[in-house]
PDB file of N, CA and C in Angstrom:
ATOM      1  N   UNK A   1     -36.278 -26.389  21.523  1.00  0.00           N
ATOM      2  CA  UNK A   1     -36.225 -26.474  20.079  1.00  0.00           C
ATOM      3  C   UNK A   1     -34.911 -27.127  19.679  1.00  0.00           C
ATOM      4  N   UNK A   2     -34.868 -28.255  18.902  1.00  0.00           N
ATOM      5  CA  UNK A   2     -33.540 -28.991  18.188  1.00  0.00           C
ATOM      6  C   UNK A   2     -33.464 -28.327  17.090  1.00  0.00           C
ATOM      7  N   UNK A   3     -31.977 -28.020  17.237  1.00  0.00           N
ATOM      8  CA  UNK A   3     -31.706 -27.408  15.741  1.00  0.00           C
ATOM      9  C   UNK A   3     -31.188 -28.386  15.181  1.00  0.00           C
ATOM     10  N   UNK A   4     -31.432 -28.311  13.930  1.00  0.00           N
ATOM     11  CA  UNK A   4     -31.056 -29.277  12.200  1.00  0.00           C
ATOM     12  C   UNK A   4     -29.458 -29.544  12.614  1.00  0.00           C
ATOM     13  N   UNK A   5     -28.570 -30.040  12.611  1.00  0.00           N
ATOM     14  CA  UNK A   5     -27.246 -29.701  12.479  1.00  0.00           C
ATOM     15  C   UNK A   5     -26.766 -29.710  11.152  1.00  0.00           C
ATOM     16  N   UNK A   6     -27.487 -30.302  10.107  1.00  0.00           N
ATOM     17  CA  UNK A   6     -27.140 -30.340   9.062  1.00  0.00           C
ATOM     18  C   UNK A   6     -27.492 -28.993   8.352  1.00  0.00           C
ATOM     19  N   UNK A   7     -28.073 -27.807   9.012  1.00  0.00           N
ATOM     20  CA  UNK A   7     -28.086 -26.754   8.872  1.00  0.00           C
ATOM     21  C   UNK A   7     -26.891 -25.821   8.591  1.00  0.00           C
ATOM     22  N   UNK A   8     -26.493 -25.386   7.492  1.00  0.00           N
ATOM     23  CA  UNK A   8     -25.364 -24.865   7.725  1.00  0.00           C
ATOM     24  C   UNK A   8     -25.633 -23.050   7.852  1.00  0.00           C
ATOM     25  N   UNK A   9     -24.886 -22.586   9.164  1.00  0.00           N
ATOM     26  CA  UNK A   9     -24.662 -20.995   9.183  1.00  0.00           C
ATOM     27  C   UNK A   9     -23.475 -20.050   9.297  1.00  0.00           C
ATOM     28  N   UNK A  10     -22.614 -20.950   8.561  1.00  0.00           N
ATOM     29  CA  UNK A  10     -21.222 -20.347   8.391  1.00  0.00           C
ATOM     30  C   UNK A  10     -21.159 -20.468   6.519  1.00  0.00           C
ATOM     31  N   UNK A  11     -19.777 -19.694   6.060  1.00  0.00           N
ATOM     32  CA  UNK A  11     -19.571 -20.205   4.625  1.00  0.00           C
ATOM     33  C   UNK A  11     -18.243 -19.833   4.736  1.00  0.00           C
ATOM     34  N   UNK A  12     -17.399 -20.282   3.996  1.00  0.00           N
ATOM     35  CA  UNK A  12     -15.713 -20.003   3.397  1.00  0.00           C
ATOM     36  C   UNK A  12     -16.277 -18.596   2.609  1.00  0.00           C
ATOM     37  N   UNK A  13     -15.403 -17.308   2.840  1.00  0.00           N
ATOM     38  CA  UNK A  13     -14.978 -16.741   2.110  1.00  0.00           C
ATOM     39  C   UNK A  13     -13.828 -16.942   0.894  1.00  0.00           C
ATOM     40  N   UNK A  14     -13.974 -16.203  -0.188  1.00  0.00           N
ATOM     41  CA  UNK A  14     -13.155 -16.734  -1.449  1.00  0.00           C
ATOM     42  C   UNK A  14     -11.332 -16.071  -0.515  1.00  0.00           C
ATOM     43  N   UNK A  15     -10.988 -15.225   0.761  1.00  0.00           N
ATOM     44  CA  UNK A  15      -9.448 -15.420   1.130  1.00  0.00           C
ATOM     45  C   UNK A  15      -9.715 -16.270   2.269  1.00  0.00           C
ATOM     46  N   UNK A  16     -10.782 -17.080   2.345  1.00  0.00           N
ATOM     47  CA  UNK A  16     -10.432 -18.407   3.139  1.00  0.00           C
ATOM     48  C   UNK A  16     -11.083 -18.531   4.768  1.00  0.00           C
ATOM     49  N   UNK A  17     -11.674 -16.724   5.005  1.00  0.00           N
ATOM     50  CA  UNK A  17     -11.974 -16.675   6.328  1.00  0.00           C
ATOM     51  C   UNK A  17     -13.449 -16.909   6.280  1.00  0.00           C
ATOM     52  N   UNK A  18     -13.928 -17.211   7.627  1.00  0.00           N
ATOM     53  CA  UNK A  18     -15.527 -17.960   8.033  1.00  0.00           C
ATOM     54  C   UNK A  18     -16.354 -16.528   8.237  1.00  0.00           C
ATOM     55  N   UNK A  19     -17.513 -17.381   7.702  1.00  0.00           N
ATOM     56  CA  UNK A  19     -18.583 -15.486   7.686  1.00  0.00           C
ATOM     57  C   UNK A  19     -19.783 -16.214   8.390  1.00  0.00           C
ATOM     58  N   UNK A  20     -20.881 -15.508   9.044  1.00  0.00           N
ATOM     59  CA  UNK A  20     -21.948 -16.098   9.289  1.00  0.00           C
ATOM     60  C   UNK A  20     -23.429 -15.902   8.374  1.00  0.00           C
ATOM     61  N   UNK A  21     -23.569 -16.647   7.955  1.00  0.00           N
ATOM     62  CA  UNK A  21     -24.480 -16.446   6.890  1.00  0.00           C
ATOM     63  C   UNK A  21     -26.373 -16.154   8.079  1.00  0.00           C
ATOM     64  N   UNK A  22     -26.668 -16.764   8.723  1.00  0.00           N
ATOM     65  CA  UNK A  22     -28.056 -16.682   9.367  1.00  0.00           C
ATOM     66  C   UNK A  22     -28.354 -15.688   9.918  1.00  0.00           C
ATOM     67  N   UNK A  23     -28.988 -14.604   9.678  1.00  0.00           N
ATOM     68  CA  UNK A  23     -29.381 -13.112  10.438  1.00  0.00           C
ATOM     69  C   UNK A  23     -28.463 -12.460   9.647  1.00  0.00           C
ATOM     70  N   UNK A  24     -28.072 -12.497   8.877  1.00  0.00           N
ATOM     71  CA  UNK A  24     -26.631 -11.484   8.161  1.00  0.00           C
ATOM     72  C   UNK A  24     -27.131 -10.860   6.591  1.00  0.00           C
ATOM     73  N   UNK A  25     -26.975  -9.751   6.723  1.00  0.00           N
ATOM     74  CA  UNK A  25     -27.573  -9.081   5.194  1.00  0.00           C
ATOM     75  C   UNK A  25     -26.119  -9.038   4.174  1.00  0.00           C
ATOM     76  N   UNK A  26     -25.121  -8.964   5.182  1.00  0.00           N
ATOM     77  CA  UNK A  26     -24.313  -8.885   4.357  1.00  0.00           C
ATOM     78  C   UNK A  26     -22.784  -8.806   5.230  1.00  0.00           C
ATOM     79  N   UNK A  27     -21.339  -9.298   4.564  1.00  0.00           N
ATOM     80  CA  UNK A  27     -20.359  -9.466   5.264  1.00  0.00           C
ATOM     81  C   UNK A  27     -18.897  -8.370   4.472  1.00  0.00           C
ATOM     82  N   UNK A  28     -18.022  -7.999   5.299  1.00  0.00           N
ATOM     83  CA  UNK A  28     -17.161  -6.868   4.666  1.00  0.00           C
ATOM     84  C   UNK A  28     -16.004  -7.979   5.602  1.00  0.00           C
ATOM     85  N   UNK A  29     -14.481  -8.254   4.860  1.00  0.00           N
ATOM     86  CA  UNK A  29     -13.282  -8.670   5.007  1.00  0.00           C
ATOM     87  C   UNK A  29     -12.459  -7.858   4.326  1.00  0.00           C
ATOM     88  N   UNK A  30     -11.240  -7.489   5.448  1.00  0.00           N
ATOM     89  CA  UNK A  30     -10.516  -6.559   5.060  1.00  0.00           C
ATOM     90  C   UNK A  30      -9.087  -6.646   6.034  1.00  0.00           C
ATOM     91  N   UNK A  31      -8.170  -6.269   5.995  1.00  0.00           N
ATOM     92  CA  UNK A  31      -6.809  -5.797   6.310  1.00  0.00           C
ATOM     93  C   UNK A  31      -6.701  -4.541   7.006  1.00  0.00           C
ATOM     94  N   UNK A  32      -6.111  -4.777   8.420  1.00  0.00           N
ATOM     95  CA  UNK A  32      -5.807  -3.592   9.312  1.00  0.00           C
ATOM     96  C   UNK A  32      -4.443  -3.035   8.383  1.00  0.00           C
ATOM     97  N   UNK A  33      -4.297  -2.043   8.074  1.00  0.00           N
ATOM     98  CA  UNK A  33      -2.806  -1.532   7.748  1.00  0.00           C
ATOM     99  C   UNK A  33      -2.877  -0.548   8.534  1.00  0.00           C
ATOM    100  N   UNK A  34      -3.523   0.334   9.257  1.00  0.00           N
ATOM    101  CA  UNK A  34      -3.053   0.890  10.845  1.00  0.00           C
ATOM    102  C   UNK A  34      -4.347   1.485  11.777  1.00  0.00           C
ATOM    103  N   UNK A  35      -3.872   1.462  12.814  1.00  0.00           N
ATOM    104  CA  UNK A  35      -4.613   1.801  14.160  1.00  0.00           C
ATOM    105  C   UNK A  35      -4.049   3.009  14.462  1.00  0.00           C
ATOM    106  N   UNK A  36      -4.969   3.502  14.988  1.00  0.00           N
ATOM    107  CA  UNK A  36      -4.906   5.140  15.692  1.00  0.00           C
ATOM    108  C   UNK A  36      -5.622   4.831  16.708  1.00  0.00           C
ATOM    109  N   UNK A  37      -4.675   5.359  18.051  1.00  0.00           N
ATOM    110  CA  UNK A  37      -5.083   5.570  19.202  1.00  0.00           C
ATOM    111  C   UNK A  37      -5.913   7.042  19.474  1.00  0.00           C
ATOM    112  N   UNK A  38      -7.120   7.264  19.469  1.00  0.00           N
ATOM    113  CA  UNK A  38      -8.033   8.038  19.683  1.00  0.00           C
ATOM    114  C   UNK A  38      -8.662   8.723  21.396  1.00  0.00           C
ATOM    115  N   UNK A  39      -7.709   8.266  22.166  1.00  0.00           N
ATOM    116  CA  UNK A  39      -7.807   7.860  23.556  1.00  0.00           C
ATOM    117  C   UNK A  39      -8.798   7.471  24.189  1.00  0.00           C
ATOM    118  N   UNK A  40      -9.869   7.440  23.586  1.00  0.00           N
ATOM    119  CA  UNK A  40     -10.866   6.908  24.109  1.00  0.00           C
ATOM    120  C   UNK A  40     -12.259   5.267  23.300  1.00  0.00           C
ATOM    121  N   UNK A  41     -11.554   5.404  22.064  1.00  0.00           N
ATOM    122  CA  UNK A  41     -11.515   4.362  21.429  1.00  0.00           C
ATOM    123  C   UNK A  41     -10.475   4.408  20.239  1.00  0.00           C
ATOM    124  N   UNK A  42     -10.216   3.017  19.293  1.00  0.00           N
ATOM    125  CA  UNK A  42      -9.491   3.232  18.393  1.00  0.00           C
ATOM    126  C   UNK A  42      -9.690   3.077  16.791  1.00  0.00           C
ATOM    127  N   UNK A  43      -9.256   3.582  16.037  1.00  0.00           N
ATOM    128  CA  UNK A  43     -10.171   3.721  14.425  1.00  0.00           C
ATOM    129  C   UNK A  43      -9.045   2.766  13.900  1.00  0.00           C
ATOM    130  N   UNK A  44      -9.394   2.171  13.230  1.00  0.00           N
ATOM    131  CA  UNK A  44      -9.082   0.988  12.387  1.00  0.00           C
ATOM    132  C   UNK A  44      -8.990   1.290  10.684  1.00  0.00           C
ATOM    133  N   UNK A  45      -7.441   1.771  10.168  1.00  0.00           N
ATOM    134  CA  UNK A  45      -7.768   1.841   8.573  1.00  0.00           C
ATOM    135  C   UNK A  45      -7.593   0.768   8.184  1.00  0.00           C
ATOM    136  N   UNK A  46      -8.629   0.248   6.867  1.00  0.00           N
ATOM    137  CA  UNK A  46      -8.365  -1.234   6.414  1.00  0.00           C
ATOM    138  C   UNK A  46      -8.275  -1.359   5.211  1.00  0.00           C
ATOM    139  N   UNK A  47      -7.877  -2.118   3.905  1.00  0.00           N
ATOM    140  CA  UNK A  47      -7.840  -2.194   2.749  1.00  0.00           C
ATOM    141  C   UNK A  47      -8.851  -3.651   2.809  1.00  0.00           C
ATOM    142  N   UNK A  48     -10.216  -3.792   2.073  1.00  0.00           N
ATOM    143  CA  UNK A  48     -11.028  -4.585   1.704  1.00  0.00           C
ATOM    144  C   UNK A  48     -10.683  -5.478   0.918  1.00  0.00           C
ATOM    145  N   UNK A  49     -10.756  -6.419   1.443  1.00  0.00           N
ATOM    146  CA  UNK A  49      -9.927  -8.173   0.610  1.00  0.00           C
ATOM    147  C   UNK A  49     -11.298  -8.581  -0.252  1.00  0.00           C
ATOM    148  N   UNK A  50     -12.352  -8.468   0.572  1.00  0.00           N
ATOM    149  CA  UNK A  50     -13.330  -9.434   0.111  1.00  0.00           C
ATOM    150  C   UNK A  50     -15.248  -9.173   1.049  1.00  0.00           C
ATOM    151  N   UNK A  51     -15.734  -8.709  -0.103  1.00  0.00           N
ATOM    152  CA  UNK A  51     -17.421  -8.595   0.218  1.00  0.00           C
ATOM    153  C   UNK A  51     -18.493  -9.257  -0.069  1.00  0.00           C
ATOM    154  N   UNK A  52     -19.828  -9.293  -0.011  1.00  0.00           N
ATOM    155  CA  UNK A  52     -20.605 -10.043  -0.429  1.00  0.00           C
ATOM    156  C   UNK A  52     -21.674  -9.117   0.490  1.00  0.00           C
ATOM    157  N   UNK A  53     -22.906  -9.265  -0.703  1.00  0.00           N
ATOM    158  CA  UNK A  53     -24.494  -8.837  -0.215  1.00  0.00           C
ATOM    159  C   UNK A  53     -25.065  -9.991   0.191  1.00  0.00           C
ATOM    160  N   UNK A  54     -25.478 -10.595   0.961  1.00  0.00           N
ATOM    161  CA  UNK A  54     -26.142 -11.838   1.398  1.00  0.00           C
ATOM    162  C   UNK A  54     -28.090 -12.048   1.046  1.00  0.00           C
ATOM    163  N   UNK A  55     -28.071 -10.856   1.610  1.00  0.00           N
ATOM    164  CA  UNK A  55     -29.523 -10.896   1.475  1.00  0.00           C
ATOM    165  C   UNK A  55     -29.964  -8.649   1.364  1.00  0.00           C
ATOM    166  N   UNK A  56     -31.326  -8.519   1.051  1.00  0.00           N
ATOM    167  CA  UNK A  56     -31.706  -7.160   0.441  1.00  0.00           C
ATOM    168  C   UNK A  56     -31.964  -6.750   2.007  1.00  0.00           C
ATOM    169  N   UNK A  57     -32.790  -7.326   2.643  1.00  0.00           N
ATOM    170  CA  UNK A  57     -33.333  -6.946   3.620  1.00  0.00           C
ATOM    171  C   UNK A  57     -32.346  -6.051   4.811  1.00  0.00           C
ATOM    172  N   UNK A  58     -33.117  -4.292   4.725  1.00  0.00           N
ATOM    173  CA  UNK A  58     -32.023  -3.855   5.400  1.00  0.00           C
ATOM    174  C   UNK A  58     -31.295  -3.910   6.373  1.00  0.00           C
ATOM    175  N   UNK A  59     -30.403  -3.630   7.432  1.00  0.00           N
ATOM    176  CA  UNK A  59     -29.792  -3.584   8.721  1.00  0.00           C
ATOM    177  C   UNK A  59     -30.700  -2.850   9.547  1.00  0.00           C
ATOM    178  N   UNK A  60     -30.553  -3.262  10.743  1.00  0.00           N
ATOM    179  CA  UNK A  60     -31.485  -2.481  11.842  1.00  0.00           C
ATOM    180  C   UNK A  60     -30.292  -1.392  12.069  1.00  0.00           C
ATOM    181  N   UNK A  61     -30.914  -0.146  11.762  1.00  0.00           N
ATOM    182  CA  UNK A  61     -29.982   1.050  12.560  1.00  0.00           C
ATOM    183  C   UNK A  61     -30.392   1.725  13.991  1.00  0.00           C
ATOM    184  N   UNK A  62     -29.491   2.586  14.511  1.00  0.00           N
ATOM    185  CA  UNK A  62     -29.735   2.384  15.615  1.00  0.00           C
ATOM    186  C   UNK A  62     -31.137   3.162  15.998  1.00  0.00           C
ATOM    187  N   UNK A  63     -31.646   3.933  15.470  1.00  0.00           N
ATOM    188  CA  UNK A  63     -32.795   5.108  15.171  1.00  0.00           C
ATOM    189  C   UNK A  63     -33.649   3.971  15.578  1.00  0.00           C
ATOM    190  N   UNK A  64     -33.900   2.949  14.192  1.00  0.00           N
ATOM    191  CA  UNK A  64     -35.099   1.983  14.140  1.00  0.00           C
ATOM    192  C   UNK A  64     -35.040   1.166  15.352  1.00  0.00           C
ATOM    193  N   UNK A  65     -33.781   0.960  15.937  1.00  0.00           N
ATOM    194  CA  UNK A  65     -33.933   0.506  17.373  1.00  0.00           C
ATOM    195  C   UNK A  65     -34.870   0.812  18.331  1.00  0.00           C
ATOM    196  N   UNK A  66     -34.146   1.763  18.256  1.00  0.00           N
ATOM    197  CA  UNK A  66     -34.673   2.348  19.555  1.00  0.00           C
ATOM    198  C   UNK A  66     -36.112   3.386  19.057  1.00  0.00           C
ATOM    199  N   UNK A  67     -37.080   2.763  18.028  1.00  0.00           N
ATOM    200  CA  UNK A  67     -38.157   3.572  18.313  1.00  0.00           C
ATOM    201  C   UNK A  67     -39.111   2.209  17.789  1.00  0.00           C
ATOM    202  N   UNK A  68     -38.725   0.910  17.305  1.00  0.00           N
ATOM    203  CA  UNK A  68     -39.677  -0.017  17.521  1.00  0.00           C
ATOM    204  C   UNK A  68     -39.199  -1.188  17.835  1.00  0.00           C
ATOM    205  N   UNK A  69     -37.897  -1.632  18.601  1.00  0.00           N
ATOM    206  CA  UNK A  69     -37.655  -2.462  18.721  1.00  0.00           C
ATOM    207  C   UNK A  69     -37.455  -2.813  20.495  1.00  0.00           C
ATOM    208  N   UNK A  70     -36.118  -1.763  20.937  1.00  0.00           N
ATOM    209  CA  UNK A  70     -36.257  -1.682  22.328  1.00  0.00           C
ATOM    210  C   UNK A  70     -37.607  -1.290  23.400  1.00  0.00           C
ATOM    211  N   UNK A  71     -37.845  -2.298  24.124  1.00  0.00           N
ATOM    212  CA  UNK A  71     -38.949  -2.022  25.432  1.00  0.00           C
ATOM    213  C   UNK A  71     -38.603  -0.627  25.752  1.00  0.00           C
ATOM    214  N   UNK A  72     -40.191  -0.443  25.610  1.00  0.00           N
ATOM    215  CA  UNK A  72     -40.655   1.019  26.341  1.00  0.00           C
ATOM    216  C   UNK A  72     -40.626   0.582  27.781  1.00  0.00           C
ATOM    217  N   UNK A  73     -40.260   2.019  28.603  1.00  0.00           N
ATOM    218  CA  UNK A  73     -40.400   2.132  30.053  1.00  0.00           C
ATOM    219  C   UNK A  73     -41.416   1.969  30.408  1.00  0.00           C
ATOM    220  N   UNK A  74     -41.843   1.503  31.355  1.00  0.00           N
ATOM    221  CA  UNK A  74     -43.431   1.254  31.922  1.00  0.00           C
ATOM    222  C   UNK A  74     -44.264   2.550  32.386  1.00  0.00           C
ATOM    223  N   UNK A  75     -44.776   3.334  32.597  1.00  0.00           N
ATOM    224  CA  UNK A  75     -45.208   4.579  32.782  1.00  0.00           C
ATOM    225  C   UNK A  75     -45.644   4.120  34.235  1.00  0.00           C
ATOM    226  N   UNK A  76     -45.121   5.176  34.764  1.00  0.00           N
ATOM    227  CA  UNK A  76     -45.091   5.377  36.661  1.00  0.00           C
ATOM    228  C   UNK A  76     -46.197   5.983  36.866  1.00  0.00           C
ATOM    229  N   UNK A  77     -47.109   5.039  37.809  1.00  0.00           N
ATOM    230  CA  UNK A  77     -48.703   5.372  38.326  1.00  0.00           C
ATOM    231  C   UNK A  77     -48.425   6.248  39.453  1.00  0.00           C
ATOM    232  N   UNK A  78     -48.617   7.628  39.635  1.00  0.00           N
ATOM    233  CA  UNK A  78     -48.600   8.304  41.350  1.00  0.00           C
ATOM    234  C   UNK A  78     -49.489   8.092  41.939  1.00  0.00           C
TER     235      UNK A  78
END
């Protein structure tokens, strides 16, 4: 399959950073002002620069994943 190149799937945010617009319901830009080491991962506080709703259509969560999206196991014949 050739893709269009004149297709565009990026856009400028209004503080200047690149978002991906194709598969995206929606984009959040924001400012680390601190990290906490959690020792086993780390939480990120941020102050929000800049949002946008892209499209209605909801996010796949992980529930809806994994009950119609991820392959079922094959069922083992004895």
């Amino acid at each position: 399959m050739r893709r269009d190149k004149r297709v565009t799937v990026c856009k400028r945010s209004a503080n200047g950073l690149y978002y991906v617009t194709a598969g995206t319901n929606g984009y959040i830009s924001a400012v680390i002002e601190q990290s906490v080491d959690l020792g086993s991962h780390m939480m990120f506080i941020a102050a929000v620069e800049d949002m946008e709703v892209l499209s209605d259509v909801p996010s796949v969560t992980y529930a809806y994943y994994q009950s119609d999206i991820k392959p079922k196991p094959e069922k083992v014949i004895q």
